[in-house]
Protein backbone atom coordinates (compact mmCIF):
# COMPACT_ATOMS: atom_id res chain seq x y z
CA UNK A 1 -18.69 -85.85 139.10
CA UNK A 2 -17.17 -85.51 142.06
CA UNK A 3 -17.19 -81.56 142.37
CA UNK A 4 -21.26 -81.55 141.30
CA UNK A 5 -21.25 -84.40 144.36
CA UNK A 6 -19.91 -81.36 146.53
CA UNK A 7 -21.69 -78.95 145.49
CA UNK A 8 -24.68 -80.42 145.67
CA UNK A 9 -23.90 -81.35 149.73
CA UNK A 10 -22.52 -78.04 150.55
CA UNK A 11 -26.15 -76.37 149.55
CA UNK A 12 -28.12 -78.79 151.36
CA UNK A 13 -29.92 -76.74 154.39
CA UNK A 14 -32.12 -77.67 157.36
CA UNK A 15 -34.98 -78.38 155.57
CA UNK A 16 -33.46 -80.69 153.39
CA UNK A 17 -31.78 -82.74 156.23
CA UNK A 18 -34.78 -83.18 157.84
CA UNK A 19 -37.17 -84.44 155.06
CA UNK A 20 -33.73 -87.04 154.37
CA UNK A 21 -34.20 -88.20 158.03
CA UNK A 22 -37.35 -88.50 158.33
CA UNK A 23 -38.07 -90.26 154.66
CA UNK A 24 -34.85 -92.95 156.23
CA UNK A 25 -37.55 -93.16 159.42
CA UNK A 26 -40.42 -94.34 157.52
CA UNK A 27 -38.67 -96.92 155.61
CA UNK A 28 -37.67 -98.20 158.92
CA UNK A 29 -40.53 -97.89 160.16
CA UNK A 30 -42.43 -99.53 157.51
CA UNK A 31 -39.23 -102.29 157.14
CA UNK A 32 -40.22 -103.27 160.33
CA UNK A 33 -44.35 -103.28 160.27
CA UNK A 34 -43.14 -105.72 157.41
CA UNK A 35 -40.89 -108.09 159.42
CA UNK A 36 -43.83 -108.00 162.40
CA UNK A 37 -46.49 -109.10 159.54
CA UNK A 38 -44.08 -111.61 158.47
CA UNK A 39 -47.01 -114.28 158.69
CA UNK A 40 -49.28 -112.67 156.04
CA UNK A 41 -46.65 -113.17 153.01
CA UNK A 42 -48.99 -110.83 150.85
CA UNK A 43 -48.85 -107.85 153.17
CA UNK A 44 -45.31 -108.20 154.35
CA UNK A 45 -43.74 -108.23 150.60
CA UNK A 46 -46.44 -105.23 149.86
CA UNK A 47 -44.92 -102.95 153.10
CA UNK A 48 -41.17 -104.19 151.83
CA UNK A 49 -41.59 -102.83 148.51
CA UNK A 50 -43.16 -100.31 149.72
CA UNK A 51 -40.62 -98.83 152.15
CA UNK A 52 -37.99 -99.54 149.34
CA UNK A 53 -39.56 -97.23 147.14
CA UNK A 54 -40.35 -94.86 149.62
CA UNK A 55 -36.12 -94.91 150.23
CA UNK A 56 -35.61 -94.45 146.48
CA UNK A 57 -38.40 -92.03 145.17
CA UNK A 58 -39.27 -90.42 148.58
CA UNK A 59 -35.58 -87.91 149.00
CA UNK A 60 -35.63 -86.87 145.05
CA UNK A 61 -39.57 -85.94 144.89
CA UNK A 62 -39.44 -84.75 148.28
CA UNK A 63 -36.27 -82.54 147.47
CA UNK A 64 -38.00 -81.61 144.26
CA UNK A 65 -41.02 -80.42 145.43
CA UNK A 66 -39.64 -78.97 148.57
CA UNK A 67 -37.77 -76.67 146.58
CA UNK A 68 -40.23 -75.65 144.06
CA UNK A 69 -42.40 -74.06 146.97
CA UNK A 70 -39.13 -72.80 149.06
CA UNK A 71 -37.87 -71.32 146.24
CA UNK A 72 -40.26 -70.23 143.99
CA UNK A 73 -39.78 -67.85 141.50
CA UNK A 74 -41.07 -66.57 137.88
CA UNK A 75 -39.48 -65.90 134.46
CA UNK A 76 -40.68 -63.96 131.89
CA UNK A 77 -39.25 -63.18 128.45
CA UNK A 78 -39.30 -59.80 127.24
CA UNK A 79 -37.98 -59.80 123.94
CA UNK A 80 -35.68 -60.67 121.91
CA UNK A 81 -32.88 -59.44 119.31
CA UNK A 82 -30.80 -61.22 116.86
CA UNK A 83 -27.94 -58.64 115.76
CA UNK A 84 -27.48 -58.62 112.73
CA UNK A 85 -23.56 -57.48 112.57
CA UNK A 86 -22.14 -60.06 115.12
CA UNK A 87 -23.31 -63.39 115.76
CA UNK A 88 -25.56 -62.98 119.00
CA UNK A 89 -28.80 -62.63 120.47
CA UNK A 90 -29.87 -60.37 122.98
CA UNK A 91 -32.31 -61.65 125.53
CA UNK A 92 -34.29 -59.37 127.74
CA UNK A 93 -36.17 -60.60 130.38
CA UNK A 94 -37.64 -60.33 133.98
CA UNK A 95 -37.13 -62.71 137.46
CA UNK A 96 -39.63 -62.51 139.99
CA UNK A 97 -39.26 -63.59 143.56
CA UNK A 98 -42.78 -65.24 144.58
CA UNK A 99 -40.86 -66.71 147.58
CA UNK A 100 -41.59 -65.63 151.37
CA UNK A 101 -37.60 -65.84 151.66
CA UNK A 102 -34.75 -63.76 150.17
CA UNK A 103 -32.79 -65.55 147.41
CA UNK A 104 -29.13 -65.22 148.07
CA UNK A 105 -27.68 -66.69 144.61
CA UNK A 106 -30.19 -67.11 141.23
CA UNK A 107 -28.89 -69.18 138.38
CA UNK A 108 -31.15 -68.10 134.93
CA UNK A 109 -30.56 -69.53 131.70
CA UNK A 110 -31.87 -69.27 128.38
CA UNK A 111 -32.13 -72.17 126.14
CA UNK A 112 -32.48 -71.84 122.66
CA UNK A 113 -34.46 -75.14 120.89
CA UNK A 114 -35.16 -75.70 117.37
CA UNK A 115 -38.56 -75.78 116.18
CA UNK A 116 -40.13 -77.08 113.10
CA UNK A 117 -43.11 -78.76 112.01
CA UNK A 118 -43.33 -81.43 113.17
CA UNK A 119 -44.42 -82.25 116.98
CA UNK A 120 -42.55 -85.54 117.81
CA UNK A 121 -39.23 -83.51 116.58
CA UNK A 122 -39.89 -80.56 118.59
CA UNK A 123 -40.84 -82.61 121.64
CA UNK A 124 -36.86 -84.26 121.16
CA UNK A 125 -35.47 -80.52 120.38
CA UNK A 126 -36.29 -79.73 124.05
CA UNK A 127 -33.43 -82.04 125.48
CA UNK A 128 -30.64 -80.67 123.21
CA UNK A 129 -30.99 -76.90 123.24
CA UNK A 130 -28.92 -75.13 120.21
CA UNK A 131 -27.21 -73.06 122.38
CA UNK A 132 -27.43 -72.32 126.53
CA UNK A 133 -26.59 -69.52 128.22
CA UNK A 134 -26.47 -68.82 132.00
CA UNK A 135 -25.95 -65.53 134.37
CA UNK A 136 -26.20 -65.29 138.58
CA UNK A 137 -28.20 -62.58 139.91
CA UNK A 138 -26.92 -62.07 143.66
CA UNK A 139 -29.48 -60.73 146.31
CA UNK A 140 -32.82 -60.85 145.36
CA UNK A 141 -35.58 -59.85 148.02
CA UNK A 142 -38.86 -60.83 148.87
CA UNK A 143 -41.50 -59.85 145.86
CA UNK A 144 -38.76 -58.09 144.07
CA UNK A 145 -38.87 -58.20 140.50
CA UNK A 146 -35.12 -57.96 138.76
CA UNK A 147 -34.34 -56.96 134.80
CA UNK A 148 -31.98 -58.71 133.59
CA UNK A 149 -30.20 -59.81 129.94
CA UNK A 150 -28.49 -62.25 128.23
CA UNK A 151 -26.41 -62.22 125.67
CA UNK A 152 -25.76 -65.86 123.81
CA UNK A 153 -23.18 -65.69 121.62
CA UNK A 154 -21.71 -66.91 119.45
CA UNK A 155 -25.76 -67.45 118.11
CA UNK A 156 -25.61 -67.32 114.13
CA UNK A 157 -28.89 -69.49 113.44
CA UNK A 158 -31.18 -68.23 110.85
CA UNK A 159 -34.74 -70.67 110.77
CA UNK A 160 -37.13 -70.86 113.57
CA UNK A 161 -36.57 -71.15 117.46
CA UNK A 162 -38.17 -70.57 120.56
CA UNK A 163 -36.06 -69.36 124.10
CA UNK A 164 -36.96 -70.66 126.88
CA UNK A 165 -36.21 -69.27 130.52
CA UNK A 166 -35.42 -71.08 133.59
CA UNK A 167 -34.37 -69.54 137.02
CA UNK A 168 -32.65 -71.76 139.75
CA UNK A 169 -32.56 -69.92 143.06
CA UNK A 170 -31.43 -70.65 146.16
């Protein structure tokens, strides 16, 4: 826990210390509108919860969505190949940088998740993938579009799945 803790501060940028600062403002800011309307009981516990959940949902949605549009990026599968001498799956597939900034450092993994027929059980699938598997791509320019492929092993499952492609880039 600690070394994710780390991690996740040593990555943090400008951007991110900024929208921190200024979401800490507002719920000062709004703290104190709160303690000035202290006569209207109504209003002043409405700006109090307020400016708490602005503290607690306003960093991780900000950070969230911040991200998304900083670093935005597509994945698309190519295909697909399940050898059938060693127990693995080849995954071909392309990254695309839709950002207006160079990525330094992409993270892509491919999840495989169990499907069957019924909806409810494929909806739970999603949250425990079969098997993961994870590569970096390293230097990735503006509107460049990067091949890549993934090979999960050891992958020996024989009924239905689906792969699904995810690219964190920073």
């Amino acid at each position: 826990m600690k070394s994710k803790l780390t991690a996740f501060l040593n990555e943090l940028m400008i951007y991110d210390y900024i929208l921190f600062g200024s979401v800490f403002a507002l719920f000062i800011l709004i703290l104190i509108l709160a303690l000035v309307l202290r006569k209207k009981t109504a209003v002043s516990l409405f700006l109090a919860l307020l400016s708490f959940i602005i503290l607690f949902l306003g960093p991780t949605l900000g950070y969230i969505k911040m991200h998304e549009y900083l670093f935005s990026n597509s994945v698309k599968l190519l295909s697909q190949k399940q050898l059938t001498f060693t127990p693995a799956l080849i995954v071909k597939g392309q990254l695309t940088n839709e950002s207006k900034r160079n990525f330094h450092r992409c993270k892509i993994t491919a999840s495989i998740i169990k499907q069957g027929k019924n909806k409810y059980k494929n909806y739970i699938y999603q949250f425990k993938p079969l098997k993961k598997m994870s590569i970096v791509e390293h230097d990735i320019r503006k509107s460049q579009v990067r091949d890549f492929k993934i090979i999960v092993e050891p992958f020996s499952y024989s009924k239905d799945y689906n792969i699904t492609l995810k690219a964190d880039c920073r």
